[in-house]
Every structure is written in structure tokens, then in C-alpha cells.
Protein backbone atom coordinates (compact mmCIF):
# COMPACT_ATOMS: atom_id res chain seq x y z
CA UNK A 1 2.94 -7.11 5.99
CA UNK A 2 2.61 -6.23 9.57
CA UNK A 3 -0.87 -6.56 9.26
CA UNK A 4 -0.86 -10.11 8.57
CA UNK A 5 1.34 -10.47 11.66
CA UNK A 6 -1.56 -8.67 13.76
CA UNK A 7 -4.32 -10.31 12.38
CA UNK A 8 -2.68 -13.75 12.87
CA UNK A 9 -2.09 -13.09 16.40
CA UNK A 10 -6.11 -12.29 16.73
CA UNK A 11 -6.64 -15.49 14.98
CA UNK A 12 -9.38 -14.26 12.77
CA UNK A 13 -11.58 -16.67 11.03
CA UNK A 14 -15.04 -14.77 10.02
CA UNK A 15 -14.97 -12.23 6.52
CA UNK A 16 -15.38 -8.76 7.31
CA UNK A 17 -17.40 -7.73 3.89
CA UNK A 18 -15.69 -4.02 4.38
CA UNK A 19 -12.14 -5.21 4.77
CA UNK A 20 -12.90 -7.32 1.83
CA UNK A 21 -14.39 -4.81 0.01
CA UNK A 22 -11.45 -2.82 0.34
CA UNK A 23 -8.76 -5.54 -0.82
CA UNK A 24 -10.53 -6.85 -3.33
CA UNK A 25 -10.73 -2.64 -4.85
CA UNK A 26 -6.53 -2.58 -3.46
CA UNK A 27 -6.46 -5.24 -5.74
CA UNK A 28 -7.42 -3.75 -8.61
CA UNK A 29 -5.18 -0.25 -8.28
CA UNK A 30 -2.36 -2.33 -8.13
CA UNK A 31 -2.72 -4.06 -11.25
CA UNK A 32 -3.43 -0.91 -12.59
CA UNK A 33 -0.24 0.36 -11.45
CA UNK A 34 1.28 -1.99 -14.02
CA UNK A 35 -1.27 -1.96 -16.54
CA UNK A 36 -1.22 0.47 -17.90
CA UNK A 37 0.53 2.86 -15.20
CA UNK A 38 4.19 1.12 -15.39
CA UNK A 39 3.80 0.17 -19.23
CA UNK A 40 3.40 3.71 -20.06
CA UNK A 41 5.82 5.33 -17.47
CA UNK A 42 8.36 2.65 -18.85
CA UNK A 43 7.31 3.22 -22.70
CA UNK A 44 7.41 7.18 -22.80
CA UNK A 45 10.86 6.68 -21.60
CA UNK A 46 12.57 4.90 -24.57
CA UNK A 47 12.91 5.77 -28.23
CA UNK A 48 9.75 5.70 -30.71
CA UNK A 49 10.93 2.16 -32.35
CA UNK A 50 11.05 0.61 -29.07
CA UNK A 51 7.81 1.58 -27.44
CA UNK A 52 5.35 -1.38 -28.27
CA UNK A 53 8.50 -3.87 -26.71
CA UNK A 54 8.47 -2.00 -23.47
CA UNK A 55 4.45 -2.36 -23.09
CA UNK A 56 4.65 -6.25 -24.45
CA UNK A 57 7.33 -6.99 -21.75
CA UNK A 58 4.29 -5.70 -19.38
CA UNK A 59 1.68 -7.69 -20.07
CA UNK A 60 3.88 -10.60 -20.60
CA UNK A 61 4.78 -10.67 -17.59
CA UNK A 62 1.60 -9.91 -15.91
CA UNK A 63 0.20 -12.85 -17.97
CA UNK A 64 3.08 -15.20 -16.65
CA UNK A 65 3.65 -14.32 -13.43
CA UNK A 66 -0.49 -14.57 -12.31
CA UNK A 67 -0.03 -18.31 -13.78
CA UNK A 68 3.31 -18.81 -12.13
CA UNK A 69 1.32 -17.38 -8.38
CA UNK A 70 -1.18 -20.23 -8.77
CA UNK A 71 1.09 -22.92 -9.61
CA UNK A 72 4.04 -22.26 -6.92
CA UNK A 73 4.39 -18.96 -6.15
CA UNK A 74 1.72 -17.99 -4.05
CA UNK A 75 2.35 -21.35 -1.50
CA UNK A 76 5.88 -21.08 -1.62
CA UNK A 77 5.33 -17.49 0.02
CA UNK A 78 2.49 -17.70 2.21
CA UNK A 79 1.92 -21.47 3.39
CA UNK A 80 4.07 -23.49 5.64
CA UNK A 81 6.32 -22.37 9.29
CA UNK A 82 9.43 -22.89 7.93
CA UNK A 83 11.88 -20.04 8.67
CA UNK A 84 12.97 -19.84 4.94
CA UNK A 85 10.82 -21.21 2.38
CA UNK A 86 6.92 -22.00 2.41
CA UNK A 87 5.65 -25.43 1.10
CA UNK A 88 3.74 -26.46 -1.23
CA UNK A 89 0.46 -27.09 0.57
CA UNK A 90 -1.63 -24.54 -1.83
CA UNK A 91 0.10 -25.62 -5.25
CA UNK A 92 -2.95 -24.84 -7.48
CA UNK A 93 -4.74 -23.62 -4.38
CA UNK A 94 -5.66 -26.77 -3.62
CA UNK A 95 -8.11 -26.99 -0.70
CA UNK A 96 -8.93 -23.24 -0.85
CA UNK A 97 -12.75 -23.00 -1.28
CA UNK A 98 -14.52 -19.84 -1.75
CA UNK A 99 -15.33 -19.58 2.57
CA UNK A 100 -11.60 -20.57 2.86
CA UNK A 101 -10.74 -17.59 5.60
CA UNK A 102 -7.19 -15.70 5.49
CA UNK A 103 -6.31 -12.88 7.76
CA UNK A 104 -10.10 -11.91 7.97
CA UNK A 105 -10.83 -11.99 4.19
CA UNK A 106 -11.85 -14.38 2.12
CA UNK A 107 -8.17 -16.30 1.20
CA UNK A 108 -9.23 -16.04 -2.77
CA UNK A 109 -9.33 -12.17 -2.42
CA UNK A 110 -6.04 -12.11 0.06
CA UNK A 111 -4.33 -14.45 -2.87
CA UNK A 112 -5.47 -12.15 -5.59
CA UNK A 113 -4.20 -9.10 -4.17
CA UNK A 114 -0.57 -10.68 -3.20
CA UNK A 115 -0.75 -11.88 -7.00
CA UNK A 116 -0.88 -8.26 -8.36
CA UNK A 117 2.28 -7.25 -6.30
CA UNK A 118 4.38 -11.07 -7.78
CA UNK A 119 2.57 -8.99 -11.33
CA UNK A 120 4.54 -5.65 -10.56
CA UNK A 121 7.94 -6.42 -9.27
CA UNK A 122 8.96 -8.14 -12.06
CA UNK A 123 7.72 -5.75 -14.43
CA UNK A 124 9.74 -3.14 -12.49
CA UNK A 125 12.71 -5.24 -13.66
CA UNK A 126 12.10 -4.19 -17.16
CA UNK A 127 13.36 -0.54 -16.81
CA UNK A 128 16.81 -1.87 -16.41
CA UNK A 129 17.03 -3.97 -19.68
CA UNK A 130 15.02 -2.02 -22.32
CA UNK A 131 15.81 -1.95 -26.08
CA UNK A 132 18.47 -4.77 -25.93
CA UNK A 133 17.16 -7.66 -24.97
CA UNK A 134 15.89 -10.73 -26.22
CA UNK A 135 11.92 -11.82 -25.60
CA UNK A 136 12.51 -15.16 -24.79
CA UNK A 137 15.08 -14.02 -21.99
CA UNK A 138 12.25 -11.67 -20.85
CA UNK A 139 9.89 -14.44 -19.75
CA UNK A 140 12.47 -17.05 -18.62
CA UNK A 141 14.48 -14.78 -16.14
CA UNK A 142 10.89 -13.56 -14.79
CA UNK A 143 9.48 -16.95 -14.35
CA UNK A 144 12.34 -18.24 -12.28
CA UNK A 145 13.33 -15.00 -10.77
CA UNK A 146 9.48 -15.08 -9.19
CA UNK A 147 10.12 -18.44 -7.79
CA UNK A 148 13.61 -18.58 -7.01
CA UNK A 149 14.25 -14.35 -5.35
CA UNK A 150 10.93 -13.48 -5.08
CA UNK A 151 8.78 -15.94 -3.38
CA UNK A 152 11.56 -16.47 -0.65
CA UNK A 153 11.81 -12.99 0.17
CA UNK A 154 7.92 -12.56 0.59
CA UNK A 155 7.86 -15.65 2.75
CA UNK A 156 10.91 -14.28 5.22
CA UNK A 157 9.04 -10.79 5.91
CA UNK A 158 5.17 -11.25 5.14
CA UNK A 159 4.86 -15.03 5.36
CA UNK A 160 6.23 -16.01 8.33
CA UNK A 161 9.76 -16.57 7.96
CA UNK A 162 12.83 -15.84 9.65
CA UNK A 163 12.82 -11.86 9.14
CA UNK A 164 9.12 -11.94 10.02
CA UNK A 165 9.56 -13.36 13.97
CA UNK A 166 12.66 -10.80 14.55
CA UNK A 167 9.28 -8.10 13.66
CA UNK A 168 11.33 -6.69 10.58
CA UNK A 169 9.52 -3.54 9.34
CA UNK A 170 8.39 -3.46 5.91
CA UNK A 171 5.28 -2.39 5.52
CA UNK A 172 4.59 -2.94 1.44
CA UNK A 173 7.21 -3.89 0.32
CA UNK A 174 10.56 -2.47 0.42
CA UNK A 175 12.87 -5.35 1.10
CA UNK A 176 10.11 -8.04 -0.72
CA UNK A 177 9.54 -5.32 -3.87
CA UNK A 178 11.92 -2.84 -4.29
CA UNK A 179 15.54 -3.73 -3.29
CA UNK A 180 14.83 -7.66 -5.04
CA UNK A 181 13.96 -5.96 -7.97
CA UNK A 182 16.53 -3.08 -7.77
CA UNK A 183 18.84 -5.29 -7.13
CA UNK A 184 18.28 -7.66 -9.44
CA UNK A 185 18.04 -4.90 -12.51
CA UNK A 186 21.23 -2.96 -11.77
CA UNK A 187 23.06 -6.91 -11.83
CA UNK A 188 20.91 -7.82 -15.14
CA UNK A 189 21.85 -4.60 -16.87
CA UNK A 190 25.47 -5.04 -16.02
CA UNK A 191 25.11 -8.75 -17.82
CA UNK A 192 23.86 -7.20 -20.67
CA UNK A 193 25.93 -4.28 -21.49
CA UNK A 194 24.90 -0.65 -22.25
CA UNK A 195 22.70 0.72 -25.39
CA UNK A 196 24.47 1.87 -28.45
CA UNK A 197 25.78 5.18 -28.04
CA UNK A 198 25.44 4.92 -23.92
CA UNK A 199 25.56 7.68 -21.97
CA UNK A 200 26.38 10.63 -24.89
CA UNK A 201 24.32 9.87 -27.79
CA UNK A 202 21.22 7.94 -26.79
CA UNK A 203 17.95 9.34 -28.14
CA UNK A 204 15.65 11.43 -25.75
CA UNK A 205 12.73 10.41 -24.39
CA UNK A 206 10.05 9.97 -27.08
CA UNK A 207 7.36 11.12 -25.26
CA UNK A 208 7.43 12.59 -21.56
CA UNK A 209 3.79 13.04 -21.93
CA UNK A 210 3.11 9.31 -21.99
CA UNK A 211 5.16 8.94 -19.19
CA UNK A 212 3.91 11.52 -17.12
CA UNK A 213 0.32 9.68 -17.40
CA UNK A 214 2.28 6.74 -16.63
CA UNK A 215 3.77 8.41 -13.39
CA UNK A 216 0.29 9.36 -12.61
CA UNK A 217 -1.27 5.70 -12.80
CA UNK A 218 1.07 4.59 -10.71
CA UNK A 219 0.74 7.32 -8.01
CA UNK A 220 -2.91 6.76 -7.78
CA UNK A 221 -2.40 2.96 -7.69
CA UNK A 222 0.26 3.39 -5.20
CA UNK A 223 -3.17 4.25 -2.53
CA UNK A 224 -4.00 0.04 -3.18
CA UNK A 225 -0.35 -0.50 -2.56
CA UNK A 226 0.61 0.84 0.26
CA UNK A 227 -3.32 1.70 2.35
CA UNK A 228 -4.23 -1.93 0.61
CA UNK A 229 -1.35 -3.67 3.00
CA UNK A 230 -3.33 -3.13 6.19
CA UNK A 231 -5.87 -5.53 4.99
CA UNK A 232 -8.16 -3.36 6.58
CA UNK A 233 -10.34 -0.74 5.96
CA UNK A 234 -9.40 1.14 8.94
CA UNK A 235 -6.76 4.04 10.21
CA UNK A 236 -4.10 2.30 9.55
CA UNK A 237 -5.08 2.01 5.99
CA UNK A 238 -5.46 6.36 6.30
CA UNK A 239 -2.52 6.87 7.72
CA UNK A 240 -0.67 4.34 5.15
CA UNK A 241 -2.43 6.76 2.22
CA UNK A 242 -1.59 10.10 4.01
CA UNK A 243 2.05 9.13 4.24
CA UNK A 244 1.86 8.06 0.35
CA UNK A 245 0.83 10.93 -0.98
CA UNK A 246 2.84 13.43 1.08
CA UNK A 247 6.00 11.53 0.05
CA UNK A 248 5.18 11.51 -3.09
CA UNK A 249 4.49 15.47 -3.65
CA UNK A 250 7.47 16.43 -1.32
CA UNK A 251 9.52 13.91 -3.25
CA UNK A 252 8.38 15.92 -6.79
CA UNK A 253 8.83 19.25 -5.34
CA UNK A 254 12.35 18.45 -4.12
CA UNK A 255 13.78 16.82 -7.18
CA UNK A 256 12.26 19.72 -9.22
CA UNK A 257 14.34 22.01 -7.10
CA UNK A 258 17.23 20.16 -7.31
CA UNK A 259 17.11 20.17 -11.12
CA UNK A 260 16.39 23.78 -10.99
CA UNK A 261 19.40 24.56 -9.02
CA UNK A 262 21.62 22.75 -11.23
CA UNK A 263 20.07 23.26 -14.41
CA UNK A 264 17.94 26.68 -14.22
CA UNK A 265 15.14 24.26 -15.24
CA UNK A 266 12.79 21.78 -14.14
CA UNK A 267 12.08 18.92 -16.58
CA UNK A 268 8.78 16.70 -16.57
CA UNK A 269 10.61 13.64 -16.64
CA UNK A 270 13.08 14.85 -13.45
CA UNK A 271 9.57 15.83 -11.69
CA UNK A 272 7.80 12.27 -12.10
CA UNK A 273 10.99 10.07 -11.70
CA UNK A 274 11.01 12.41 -7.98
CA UNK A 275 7.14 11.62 -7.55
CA UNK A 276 8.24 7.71 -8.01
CA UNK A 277 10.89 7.75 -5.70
CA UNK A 278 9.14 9.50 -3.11
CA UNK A 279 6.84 6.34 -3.62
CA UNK A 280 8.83 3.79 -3.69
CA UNK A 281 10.87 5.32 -0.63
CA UNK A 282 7.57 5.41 1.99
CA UNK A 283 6.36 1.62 0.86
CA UNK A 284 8.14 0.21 3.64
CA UNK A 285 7.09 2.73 6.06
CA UNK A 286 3.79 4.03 5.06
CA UNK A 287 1.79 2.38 7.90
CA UNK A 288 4.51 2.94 10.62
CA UNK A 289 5.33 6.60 10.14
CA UNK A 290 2.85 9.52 10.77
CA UNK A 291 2.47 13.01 7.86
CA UNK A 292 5.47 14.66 8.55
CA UNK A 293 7.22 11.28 8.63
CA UNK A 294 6.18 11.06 4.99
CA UNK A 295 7.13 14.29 4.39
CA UNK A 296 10.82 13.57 5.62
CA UNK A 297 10.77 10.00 3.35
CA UNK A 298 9.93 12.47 0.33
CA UNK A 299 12.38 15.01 0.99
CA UNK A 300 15.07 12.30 1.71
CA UNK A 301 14.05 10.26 -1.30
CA UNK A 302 14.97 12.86 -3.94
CA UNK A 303 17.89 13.62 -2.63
CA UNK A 304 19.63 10.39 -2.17
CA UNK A 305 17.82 8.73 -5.55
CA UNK A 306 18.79 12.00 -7.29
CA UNK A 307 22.49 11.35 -6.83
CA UNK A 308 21.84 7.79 -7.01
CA UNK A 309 21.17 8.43 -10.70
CA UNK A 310 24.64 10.15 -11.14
CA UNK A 311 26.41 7.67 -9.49
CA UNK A 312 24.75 4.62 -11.55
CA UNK A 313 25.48 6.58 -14.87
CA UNK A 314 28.47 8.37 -14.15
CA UNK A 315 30.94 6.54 -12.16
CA UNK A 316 29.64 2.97 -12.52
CA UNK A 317 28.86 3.90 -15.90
CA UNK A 318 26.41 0.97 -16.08
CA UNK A 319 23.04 1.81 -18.37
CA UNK A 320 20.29 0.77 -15.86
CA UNK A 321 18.32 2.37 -18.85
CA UNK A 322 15.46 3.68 -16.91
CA UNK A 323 17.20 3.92 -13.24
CA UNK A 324 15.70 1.12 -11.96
CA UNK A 325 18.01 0.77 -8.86
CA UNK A 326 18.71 4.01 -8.55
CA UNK A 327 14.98 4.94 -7.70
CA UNK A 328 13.30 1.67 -6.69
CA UNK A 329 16.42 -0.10 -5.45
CA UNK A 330 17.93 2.80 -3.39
CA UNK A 331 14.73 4.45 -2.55
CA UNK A 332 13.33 0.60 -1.04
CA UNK A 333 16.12 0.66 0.66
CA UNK A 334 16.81 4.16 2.41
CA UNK A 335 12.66 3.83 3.44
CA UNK A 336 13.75 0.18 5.14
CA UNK A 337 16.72 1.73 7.17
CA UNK A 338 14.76 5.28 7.62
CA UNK A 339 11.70 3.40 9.29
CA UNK A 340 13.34 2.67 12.06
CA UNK A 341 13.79 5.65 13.13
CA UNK A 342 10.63 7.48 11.89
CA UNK A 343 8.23 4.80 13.45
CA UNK A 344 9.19 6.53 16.71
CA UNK A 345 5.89 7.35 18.85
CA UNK A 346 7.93 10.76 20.01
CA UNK A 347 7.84 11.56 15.84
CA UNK A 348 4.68 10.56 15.36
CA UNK A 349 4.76 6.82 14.59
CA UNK A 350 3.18 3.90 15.57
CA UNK A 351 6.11 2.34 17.52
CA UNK A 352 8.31 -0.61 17.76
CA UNK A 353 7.11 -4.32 18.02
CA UNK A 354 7.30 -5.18 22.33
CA UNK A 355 10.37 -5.17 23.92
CA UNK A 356 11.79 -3.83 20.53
CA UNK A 357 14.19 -0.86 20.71
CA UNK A 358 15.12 1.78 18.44
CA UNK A 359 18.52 0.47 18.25
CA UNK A 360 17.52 -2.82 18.00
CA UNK A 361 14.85 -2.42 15.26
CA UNK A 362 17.87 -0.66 13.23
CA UNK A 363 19.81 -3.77 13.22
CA UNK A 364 16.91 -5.88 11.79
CA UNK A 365 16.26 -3.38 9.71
CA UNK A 366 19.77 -3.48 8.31
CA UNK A 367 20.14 -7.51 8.40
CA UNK A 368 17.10 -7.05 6.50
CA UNK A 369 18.29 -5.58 3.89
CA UNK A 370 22.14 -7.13 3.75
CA UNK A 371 20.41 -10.42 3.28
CA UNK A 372 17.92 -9.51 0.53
CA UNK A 373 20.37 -7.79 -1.50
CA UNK A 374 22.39 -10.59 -1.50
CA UNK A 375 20.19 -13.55 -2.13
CA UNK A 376 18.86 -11.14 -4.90
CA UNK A 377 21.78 -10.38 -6.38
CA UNK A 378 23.78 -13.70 -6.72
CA UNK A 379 20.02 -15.44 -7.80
CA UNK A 380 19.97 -13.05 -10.63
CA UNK A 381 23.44 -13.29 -11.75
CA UNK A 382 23.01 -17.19 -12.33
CA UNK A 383 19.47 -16.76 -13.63
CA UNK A 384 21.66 -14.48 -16.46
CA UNK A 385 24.05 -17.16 -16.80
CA UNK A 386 21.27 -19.64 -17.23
CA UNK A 387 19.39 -17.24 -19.94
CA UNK A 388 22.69 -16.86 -21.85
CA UNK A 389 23.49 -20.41 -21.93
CA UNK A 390 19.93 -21.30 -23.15
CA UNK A 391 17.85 -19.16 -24.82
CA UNK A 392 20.64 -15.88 -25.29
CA UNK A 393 20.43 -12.62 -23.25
CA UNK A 394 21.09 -9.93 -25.81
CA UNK A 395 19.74 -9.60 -28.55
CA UNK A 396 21.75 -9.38 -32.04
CA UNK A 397 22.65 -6.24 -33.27
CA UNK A 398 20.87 -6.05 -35.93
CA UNK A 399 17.53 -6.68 -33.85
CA UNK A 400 18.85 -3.79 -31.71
CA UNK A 401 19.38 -1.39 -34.91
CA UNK A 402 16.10 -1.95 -36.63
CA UNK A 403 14.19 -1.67 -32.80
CA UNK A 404 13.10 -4.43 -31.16
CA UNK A 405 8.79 -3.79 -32.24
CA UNK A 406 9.60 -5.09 -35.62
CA UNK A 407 11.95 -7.44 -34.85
CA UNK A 408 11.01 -9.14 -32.27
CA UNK A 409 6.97 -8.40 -32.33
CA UNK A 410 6.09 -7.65 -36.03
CA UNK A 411 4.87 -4.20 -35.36
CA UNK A 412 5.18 -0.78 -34.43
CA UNK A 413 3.61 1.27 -31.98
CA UNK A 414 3.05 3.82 -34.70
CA UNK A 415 2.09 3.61 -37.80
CA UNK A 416 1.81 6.38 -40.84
């Protein structure tokens, strides 16, 4: 986060109660954003006998990973100089006391609200791999996938690694959240192999009502997600929500029109999955980018996640079930590359970094994401070797056919 670069270079060591008060309520909207937002965008999505896996994969992994964030995750990211890779000076959080000072907040709340984002991009991992696969898989890949992509990746751009000191732009997340775990679903999908009856004769969605609540969660949490990242209750926290939310209804409006263009008809499902990737798009430049820099993230977001979608389905013809890459991956992405441009004072930005060009922030920009994608993607393809070898990937067919709430869990999300 940039603003932990600022505040580090002010070298603040008193709590400001408002800044605090305003993390520690960040905090909570992005949890929400996964519980319940994600679990229901995720479980409206998928057919009836599958809906109670979808939610347990969730909380599963919200359970796991807050455990895993205390014992290795959270000093592997955010403790340490080394260019690469924190230490493990804060395993257990060790030496933290309550008056223990981080970036002007008390270090417990500045931990808790990093945990909540190691809780989500996991979870958005679970859109790619629905109805097929096995539990166990579920919370082995996550655990080591938060350790072994994740915490890295957070250290190079927010804890002061290598990407951090060449003043890479991503303001919540869109190398650190998005393209890891874009990148890492569109791989894990591929491992697994598509749903029965993939692309003609899967089921609709059960229940785009559920998932437009869903969709709506998440928007509202996206406020603590994006405005939260300035650590700060301040402008830069405004201008972070402005940007949000105008990205987000541009992003709607456009995919809506896109659909109605092709289709004579704008779906629910089409209208949220735009909102999303409006979202997902502006997370790396929310806090750079001024309104009608937001507005542009939207309008671009639909359009190249839209055809993102086909491309994914169509010609790859791999069964990212809930087009995980296609709207988080691609849409992290495009906002990474796009910021560099659309930080711009002359457009309304907040500018480069000293002695940082626009040409030159484009490069780091684009290093940036060359080198996530590919530490994400070849850490995930032997994290699915490791899960087949051990505890099996897929499940068996028969789990598949009967729907993996009874077979796996013991129970269904309905009942007559």
C-alpha cells in the first residue's frame, strides 16, 4: 500500500484514535466482503446441490487462513528488509503488545485488517474450482498457497520488498490480490478438468437473487477495501471510495449494454459480474486516480473482462466455473497497467513517485505484473501436483453426481 510507504517515511510512532477508528471499521467490511458477500455471490452461481459446498469452502478458509496470518503469514509479509521475503520476527506476533505502533495505528488493528485481505484472496480462488473438488484439497492448496504465493507477493509491493523501492503502484491490491489469485484459479481449474456437461449442458444459475445480494456485500465492502488502504481517515481515503464506486456503476452500466447489444437483453447475473469487475479493475488504482479516472477503469473493465469471459470459455475452453480470471485476474491486471497512465496530475491523479516518469512507472508497472503472474502460476501448478499426490484433487465421480453437500458435508442447503 502506498500508504504504508508514506507513513514509513514520516516515521510515525503515536495512534491517531480516528485513523484507527477507521481501520479497525475497514476491517470489518472486508471480512464482510467474504462473509457473507463472496459466499453468496459464489453460491447463487452454482447448481442447488452444490450450494452449502461453495459457502463451507468460505468459511473454511476464512477460519484457516486467520490462523495461518498469526503463525507465518502475517511476518513473512510485513517484517524484515529483505528484498524478497520477510522473516520471521512476528511468528505468533511475538513482541507485539497492545501500544505496539505500526504506520500510526495500533500494529494489532494494522495486523487485523491485512488478515481479512490473506481471508479473501483465497476465497476468491474458489470460483474457479466449484462442484468438483475434493475438501481436503480445498484447505491444503489454501494453506500453502497463503504462505508460499501470497505472503511473498504482499511483502514485494506493501512490505517492503523489491517491487516496493522501484514505487510500484498498487494501491489495494491488484498485483498482491487479484492477478495471484486469478492466476492461480485459471492454472487450478485447468488441473482439474471441466464440470460434466461443460460448456453446453451445465445447469443455470440456481439463484441470481442470492448472488445479486452477494454482488452487493461485496460492493459495499469494497469502501473498507480500497478507502481502508490509506490507513487514514483522510482524502485520500475519499478519493479511494469515489473512484470505487464510480467504477463500479460505470462497470454495471457498460456490461449491461454490452449484453443488450448482443443479446436484446440484460441479465442480472451479466450486470453484477460487470459491477465486480469494475471493482476489482480500480483496486490498484483507487487512491492514485481522480472520478473520471474511475469512470474510465469501469468503462474499460467491462469491456476487456467481458471478452475475457469468451475467450476463457470459448477458445481456451477451460471451465474457470465462475470466471475467476477472467474478472479478477484480467480486471487486477488491466487496473495495474491502466494506473500508470491515469495517475497523471494533467488527468486528474495524484502523480508519480519523484523523479518517476510516465514511461518509467509503465515499465514497473508491467515488471510488476510479469513477475507475479509467474511466481503465481508455476507455485500453484506444483501446489496441484502436491494435492494430487497426497490428499487427491478431484473428487470421484460419484461425489460429483450426487453434489458435493451430501457427499462431502452431510447436508443440503435445502431441505423439504
Amino acid at each position: 500500500m502506498e500508504a504504508v510507504r508514506r507513513l514509513r517515511g514520516r516515521q510515525m510512532t503515536t495512534i491517531d484514535a480516528a485513523n484507527t477508528a477507521w481501520v479497525l471499521t475497514a476491517t470489518a467490511l472486508v471480512l464482510f466482503m467474504t462473509l457473507p458477500g463472496l459466499a453468496l455471490f459464489y453460491a447463487g452461481l452454482v447448481r442447488m446441490k452444490n450450494v452449502l459446498s461453495v459457502m463451507m469452502h468460505c468459511v473454511s478458509i476464512a477460519c484457516l487462513a486467520s490462523v495461518i496470518w498469526l503463525f507465518g503469514g502475517y511476518t513473512l509479509s510485513f517484517s524484515g528488509g529483505g528484498g524478497w521475503i520477510g522473516d520471521l520476527a512476528k511468528f505468533g506476533l511475538v513482541g507485539v503488545r497492545r501500544d505496539s505502533v505500526a504506520n500510526g495505528l495500533p500494529e494489532l488493528a494494522f495486523f487485523a485488517f491485512q488478515m481479512t485481505f490473506a481471508v479473501i484472496t483465497p476465497a476468491l480462488i474458489v470460483g474457479a474450482f466449484v462442484e468438483r473438488i475434493r475438501f481436503g484439497a480445498v484447505l491444503v492448496f489454501s494453506a500453502l498457497w497463503l504462505l508460499i504465493v501470497y505472503a511473498p507477493v504482499t511483502h514485494w509491493v506493501w512490505g517492503g520488498g523489491w517491487l516496493m523501492s522501484r514505487h510500484v503502484m498498487d494501491y489495494a491490491g491488484g498485483l498482491v490480490v487479484h492477478a495471484t489469485a486469478g492466476t492461480s484459479a485459471i492454472l487450478l481449474a485447468w488441473r482439474l478438468g471441466p464440470r460434466d456437461g461443460y460448456p453446453r449442458d451445465l445447469s443455470p444459475p440456481h439463484n441470481p437473487g442470492m448472488t445479486m445480494m452477494g454482488a452487493g456485500m461485496l460492493w459495499v465492502g469494497w469502501y473498507g477495501f480500497n478507502a481502508g488502504s490509506a490507513l487514514a481517515a483522510n482524502g485520500d481515503a475519499a478519493a479511494a471510495l469515489v473512484a470505487t464506486h464510480l467504477s463500479a456503476a460505470t462497470a454495471g452500466l457498460v456490461w449491461a449494454l454490452i449484453e443488450w447489444i448482443r443479446f436484446k437483453r440484460a441479465s442480472m447475473v451479466g450486470l453484477v459480474t460487470g459491477v465486480v469487475a469494475g471493482l476489482a479493475t480500480v483496486t490498484p488504482a483507487s487512491g492514485y486516480v481522480g472520478p473520471v479516472g474511475g469512470v474510465v477503469l469501469g468503462a474499460a473493465a467491462s469491456f476487456v473482462c467481458y471478452n475475457a469471459v469468451e475467450f476463457v470459455r470459448h477458445r481456451l475452453k477451460i471451465d474457470d466455473s465462475l470466471d475467476v480470471f477472467a474478472v479478477h485476474g484480467v480486471g487486477g491486471i488491466l487496473g495495474t497497467l491502466l494506473v500508470s497512465v491515469l495517475a497523471a496530475k494533467g488527468l486528474g491523479g495524484a502523480g508519480y513517485a519523484r523523479g518517476v516518469s510516465m514511461a518509467g512507472q509503465a515499465l514497473t508497472q508491467v515488471i510488476g505484473v510479469v513477475v507475479t503472474v509467474a511466481w503465481s502460476a508455476v507455485a500453484t501448478l506444483a501446489l496441484a501436483f502436491l494435492c494430487e499426490k497426497t490428499v487427491g484433487l478431484r473428487a470421484r465421480d460419484e461425489a460429483i453426481e450426487e453434489g458435493l453437500d451430501l457427499s462431502a458435508h452431510g447436508e443440503r442447503a435445502w431441505n423439504p
